[in-house]
C-alpha atoms as a PDB file:
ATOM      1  CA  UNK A   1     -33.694  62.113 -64.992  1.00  0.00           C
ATOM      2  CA  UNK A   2     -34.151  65.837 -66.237  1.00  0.00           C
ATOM      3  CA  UNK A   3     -37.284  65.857 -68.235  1.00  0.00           C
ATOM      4  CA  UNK A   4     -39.360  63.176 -66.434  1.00  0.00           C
ATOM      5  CA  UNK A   5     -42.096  63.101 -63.920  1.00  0.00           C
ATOM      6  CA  UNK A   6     -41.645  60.640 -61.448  1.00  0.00           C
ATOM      7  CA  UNK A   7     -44.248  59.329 -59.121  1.00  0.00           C
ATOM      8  CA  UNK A   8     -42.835  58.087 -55.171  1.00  0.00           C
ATOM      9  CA  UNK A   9     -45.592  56.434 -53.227  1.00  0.00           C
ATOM     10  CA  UNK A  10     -44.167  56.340 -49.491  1.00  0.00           C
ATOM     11  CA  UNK A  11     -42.700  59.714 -50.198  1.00  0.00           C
ATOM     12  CA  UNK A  12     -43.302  60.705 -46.246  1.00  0.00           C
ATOM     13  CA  UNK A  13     -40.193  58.286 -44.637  1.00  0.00           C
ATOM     14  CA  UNK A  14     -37.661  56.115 -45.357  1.00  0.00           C
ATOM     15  CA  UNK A  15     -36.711  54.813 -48.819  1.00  0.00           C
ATOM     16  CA  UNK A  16     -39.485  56.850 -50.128  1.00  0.00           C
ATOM     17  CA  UNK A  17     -38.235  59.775 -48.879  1.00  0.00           C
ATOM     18  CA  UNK A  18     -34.737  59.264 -50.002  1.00  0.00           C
ATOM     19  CA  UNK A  19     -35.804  58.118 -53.151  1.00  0.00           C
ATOM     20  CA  UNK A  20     -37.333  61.518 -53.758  1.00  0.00           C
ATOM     21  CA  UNK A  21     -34.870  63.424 -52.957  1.00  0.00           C
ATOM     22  CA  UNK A  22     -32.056  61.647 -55.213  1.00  0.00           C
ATOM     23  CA  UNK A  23     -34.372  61.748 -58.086  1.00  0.00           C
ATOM     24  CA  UNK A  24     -35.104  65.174 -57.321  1.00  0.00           C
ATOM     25  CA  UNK A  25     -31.218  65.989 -57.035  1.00  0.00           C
ATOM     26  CA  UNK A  26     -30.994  64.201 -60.234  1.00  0.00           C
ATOM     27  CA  UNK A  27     -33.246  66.451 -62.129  1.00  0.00           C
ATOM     28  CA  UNK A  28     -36.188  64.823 -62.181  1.00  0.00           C
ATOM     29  CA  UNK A  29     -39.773  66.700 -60.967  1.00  0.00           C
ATOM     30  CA  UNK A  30     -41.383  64.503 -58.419  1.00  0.00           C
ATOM     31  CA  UNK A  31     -44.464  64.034 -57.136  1.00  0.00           C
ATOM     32  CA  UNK A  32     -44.621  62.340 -53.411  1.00  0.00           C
ATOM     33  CA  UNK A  33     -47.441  60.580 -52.281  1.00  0.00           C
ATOM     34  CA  UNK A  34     -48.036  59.105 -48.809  1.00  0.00           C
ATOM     35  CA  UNK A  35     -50.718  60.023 -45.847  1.00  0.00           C
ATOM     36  CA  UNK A  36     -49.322  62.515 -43.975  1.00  0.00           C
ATOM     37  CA  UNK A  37     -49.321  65.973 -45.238  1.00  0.00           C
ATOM     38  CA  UNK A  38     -46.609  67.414 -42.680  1.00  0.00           C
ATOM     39  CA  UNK A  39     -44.196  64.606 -43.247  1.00  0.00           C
ATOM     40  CA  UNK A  40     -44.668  65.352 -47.062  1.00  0.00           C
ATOM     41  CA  UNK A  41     -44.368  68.806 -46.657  1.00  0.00           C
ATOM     42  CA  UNK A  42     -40.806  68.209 -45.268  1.00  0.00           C
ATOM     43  CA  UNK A  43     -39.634  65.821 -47.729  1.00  0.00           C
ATOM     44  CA  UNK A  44     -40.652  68.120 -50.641  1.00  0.00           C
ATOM     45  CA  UNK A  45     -39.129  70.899 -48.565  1.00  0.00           C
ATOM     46  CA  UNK A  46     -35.008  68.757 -49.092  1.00  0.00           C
ATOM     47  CA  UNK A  47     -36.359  68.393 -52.774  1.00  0.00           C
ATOM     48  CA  UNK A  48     -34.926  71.981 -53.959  1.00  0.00           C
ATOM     49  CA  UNK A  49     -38.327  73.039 -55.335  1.00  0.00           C
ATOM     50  CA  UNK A  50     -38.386  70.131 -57.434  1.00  0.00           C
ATOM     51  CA  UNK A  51     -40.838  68.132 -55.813  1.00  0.00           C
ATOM     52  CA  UNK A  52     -44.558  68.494 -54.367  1.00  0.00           C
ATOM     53  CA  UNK A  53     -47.275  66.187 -52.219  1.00  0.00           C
ATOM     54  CA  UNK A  54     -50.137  64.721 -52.615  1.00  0.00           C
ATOM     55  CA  UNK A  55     -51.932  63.484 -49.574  1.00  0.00           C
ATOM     56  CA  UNK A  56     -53.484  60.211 -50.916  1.00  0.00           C
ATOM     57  CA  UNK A  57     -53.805  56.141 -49.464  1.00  0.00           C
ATOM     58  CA  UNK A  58     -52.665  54.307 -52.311  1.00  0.00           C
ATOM     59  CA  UNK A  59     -55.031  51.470 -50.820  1.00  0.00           C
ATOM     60  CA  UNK A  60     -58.289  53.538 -52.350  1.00  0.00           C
ATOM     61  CA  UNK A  61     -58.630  53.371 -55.697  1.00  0.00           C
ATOM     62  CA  UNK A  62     -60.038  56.740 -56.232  1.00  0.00           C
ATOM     63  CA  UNK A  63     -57.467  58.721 -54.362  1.00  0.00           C
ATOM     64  CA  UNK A  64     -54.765  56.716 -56.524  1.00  0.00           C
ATOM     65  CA  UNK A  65     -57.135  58.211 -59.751  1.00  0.00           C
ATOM     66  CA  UNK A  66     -56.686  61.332 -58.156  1.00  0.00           C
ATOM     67  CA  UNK A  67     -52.725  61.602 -57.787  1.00  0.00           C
ATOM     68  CA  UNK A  68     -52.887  60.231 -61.672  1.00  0.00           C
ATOM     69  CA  UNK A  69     -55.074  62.939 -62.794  1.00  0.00           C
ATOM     70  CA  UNK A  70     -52.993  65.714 -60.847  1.00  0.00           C
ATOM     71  CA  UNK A  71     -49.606  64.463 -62.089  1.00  0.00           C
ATOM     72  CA  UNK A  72     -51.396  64.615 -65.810  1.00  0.00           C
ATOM     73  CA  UNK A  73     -52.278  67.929 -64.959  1.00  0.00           C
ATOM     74  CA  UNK A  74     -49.184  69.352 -64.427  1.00  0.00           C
ATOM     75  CA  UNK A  75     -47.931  68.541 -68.091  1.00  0.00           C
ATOM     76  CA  UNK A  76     -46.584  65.372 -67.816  1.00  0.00           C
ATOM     77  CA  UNK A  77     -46.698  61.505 -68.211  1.00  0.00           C
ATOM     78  CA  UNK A  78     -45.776  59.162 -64.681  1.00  0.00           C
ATOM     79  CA  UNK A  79     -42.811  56.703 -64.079  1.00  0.00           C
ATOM     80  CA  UNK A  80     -43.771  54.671 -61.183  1.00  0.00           C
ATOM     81  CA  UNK A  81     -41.883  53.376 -57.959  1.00  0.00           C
ATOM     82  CA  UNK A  82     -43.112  52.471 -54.613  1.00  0.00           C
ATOM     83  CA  UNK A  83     -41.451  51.925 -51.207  1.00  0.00           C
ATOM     84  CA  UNK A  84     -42.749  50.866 -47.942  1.00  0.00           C
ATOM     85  CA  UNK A  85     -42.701  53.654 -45.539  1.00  0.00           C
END
């Protein structure tokens, strides 16, 4: 996983939130994505500095452009999961 950007949409609970934190543990930099900023904040916080949140509904088109464009920005292609949180 070192070396990759990884995108987790349901980041804030649940599978989401444990998927970030194993890819995180695995190496990888991750970028969580759910609704809740506080509840992201935490997850990110168990992610070793490896992680950080975007607020965004994945249901709105635009705000899904907008997690693209700041995962870009950071230097990096996206590998894609999703879980329902």
């Amino acid at each position: 996983m070192r070396d990759r950007v990884i995108v987790v949409t349901g980041a804030s609970s649940g599978i989401g939130a444990a998927a970030a934190e194993t890819l995180a543990a695995a190496g990888a930099a991750v970028v969580l994505v759910a609704r809740r900023a506080d509840a992201l904040a935490d997850v990110a916080a168990r992610c070793a500095g490896r992680a950080h949140g975007v607020v965004a509904d994945v249901t709105v088109r635009d705000q899904v452009r907008r997690v693209v464009v700041d995962t870009i920005a950071r230097g990096s292609h996206a590998e894609t999961t999703s879980a329902i949180s």
